[in-house]
Protein backbone atom coordinates (compact mmCIF):
# COMPACT_ATOMS: atom_id res chain seq x y z
CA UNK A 1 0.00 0.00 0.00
CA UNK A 2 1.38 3.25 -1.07
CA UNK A 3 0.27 6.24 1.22
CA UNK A 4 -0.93 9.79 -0.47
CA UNK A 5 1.02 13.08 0.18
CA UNK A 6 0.17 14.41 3.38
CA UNK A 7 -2.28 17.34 3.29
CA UNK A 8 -2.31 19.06 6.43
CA UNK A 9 -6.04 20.38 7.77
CA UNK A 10 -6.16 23.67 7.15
CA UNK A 11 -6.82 26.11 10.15
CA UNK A 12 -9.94 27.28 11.67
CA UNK A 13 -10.85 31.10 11.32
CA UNK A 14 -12.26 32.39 14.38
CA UNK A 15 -16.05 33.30 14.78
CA UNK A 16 -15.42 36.23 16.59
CA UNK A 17 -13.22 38.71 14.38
CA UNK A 18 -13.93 41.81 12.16
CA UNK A 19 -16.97 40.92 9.89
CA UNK A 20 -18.43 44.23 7.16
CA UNK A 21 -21.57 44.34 6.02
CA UNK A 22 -22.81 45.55 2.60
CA UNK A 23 -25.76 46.21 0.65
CA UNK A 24 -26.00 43.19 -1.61
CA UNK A 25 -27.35 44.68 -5.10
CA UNK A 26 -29.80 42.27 -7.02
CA UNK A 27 -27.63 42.86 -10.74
CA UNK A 28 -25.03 40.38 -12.09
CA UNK A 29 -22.17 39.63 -11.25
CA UNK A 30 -18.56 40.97 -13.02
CA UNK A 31 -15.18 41.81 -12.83
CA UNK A 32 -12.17 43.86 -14.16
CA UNK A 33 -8.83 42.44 -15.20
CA UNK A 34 -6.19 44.92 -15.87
CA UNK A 35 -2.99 42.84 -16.82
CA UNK A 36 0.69 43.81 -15.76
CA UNK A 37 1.02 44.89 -19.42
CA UNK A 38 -1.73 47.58 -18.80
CA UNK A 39 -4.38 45.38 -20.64
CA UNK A 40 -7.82 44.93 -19.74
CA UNK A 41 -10.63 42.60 -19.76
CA UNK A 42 -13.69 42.31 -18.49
CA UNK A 43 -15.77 38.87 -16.82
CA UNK A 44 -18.66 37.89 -15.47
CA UNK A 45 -19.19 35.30 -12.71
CA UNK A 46 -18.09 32.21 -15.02
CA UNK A 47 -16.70 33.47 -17.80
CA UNK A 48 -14.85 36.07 -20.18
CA UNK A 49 -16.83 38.52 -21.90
CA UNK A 50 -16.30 40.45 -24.83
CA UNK A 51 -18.38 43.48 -26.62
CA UNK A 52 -19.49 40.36 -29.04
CA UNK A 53 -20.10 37.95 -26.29
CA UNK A 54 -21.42 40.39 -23.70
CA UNK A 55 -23.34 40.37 -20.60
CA UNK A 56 -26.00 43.54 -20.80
CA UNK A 57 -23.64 46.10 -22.01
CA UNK A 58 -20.75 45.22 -19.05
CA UNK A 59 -17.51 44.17 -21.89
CA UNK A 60 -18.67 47.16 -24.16
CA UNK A 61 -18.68 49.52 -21.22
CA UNK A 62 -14.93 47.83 -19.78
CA UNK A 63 -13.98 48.31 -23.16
CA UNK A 64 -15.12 52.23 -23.60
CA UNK A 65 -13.87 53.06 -19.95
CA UNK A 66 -10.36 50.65 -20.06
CA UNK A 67 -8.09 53.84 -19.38
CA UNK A 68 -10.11 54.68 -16.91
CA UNK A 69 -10.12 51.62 -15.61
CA UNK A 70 -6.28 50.90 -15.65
CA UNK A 71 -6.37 52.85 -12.26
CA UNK A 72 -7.90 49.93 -10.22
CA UNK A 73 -4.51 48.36 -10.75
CA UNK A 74 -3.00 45.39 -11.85
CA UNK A 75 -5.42 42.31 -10.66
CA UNK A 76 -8.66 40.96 -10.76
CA UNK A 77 -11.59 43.38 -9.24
CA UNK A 78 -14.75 42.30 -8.80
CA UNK A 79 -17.92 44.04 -8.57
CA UNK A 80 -21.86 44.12 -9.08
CA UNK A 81 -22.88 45.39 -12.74
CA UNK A 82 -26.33 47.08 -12.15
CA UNK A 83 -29.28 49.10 -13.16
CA UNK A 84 -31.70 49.84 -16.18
CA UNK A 85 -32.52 46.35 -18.03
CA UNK A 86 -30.59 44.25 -14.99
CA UNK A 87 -32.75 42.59 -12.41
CA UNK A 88 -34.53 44.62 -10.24
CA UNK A 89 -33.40 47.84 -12.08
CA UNK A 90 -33.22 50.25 -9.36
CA UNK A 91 -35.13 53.06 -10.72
CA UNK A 92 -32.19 54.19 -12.52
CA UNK A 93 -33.01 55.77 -16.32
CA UNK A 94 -33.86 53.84 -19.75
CA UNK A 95 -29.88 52.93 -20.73
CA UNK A 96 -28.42 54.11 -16.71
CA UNK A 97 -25.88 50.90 -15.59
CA UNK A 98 -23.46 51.22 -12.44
CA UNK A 99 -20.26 49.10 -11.85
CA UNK A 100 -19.73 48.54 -8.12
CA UNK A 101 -17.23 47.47 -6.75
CA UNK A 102 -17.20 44.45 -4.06
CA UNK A 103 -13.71 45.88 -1.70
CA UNK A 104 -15.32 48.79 0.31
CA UNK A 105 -11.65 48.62 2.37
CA UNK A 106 -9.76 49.33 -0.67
CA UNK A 107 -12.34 51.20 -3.08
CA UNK A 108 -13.95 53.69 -0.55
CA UNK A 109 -12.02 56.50 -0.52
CA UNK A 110 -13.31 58.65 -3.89
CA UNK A 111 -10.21 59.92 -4.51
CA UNK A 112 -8.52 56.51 -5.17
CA UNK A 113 -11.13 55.01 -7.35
CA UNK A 114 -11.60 55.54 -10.93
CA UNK A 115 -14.72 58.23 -11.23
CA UNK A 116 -16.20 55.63 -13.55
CA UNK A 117 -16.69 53.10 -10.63
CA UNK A 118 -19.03 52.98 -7.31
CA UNK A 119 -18.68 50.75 -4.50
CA UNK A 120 -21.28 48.69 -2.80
CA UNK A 121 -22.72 50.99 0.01
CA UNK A 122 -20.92 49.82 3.24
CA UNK A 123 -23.85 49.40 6.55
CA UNK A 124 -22.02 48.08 9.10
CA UNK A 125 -19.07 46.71 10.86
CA UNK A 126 -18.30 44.29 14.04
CA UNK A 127 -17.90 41.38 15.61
CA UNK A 128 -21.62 40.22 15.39
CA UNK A 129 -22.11 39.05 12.78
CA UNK A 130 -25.80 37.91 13.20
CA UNK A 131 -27.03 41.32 14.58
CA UNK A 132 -25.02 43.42 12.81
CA UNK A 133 -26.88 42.01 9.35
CA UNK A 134 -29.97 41.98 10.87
CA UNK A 135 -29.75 45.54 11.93
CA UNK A 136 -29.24 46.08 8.26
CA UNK A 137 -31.81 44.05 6.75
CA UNK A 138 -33.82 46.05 9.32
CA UNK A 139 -32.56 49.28 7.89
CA UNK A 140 -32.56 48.74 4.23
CA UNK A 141 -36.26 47.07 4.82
CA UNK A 142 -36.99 50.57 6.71
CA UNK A 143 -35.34 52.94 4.43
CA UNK A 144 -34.55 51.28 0.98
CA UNK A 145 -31.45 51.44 -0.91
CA UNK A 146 -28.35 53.14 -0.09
CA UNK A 147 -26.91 52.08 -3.93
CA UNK A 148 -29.82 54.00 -5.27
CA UNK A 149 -31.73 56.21 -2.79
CA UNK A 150 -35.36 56.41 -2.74
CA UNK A 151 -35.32 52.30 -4.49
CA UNK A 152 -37.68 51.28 -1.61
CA UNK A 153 -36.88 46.88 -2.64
CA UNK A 154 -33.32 46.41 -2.03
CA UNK A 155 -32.22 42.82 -2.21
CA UNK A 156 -30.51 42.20 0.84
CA UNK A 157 -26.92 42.02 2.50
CA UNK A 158 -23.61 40.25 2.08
CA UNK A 159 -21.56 39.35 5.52
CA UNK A 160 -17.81 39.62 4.96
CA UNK A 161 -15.75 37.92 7.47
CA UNK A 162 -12.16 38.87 7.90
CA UNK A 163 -10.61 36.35 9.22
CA UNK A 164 -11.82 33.58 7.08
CA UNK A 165 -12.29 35.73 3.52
CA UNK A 166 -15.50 34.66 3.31
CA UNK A 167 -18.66 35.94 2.24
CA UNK A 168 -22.59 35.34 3.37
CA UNK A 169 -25.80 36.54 2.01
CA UNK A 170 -28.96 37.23 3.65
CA UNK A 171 -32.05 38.34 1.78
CA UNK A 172 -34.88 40.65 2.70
CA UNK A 173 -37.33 37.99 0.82
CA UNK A 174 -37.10 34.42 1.05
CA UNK A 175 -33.93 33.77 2.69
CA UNK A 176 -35.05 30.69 4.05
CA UNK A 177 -35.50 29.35 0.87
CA UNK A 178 -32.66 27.63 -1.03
CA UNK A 179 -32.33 29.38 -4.37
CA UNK A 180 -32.26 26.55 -6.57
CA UNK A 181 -34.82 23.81 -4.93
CA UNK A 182 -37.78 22.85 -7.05
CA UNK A 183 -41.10 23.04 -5.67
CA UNK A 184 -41.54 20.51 -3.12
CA UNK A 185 -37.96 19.20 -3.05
CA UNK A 186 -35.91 19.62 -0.10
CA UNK A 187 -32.48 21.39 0.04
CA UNK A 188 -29.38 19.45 0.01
């Protein structure tokens, strides 16, 4: 019997460290890569994109706004494309589409960030996890929108937490239901 490479168990983040919590926007899903070289391409969740190939407008607008966008800096950014024609919309105008971006730590400060590009509105941060998105579920239920003020059905939140880079989403409506279970099928 031969025996595998070892692979150590990786460590255990700790529950109680630095989580933020921000508005989660109900668009889809891209991101910016600006190459070493100064190139730059644009992605959605799975996949490249292209101006032919294109996911509402997002590689046509990369493309138009690259210099812009060479500002973010060599890597991968990702953000929320959103607006007019994408999910819920947001009120915004016939043709009006945002680019958010996902790192409020890095991206908040307006005088770092390409003019082009917003960042997801930032509602809290703590140690709670649990009450600190539930204060602002309870906020954005209250008050609507921070992403676009006055858009009284936001979607929800998204939990970062520090110490173990990982994200969590809670939703204002049906969060207790598992987003891909057919009717009368139970969630794995």
């Amino acid at each position: 019997m031969s025996i595998p490479e070892f692979t150590p168990f990786p460590k255990i983040a700790r529950l109680n460290r630095e989580c933020i919590v921000t508005e989660k926007i109900d668009g889809t899903n891209a991101s910016v890569l600006v190459g070493e070289d100064g190139s730059v391409s644009a992605g959605s969740r799975t996949r490249w994109i292209t101006p032919a190939d294109d996911n509402h407008g997002f590689a046509r607008w990369v493309a138009e706004h690259s210099e812009e966008l060479r500002k973010l800096g060599a890597g991968l950014h990702y953000g929320e494309w959103w607006g007019s024609g994408i999910q819920r919309g947001y009120g915004l105008t016939k043709g009006e589409k945002r680019f958010s971006l996902f790192n409020v730590s890095r991206w908040a400060d307006d005088a770092i960030r390409p003019a082009c590009c917003h960042v997801v509105p930032e509602l809290a941060r703590g140690l709670d996890m649990h009450t600190l998105s539930t204060n602002a579920l309870n906020e954005l239920r209250e008050h609507g929108s921070l992403a676009a003020l006055g858009f009284m059905r936001p979607e929800g939140v998204v939990i970062f937490h520090t110490a173990a880079s990982l994200c969590f989403k809670r939703t204002l409506d049906k969060d207790d239901e598992w987003k891909g279970r057919a009717a009368g099928s139970s969630a794995p």
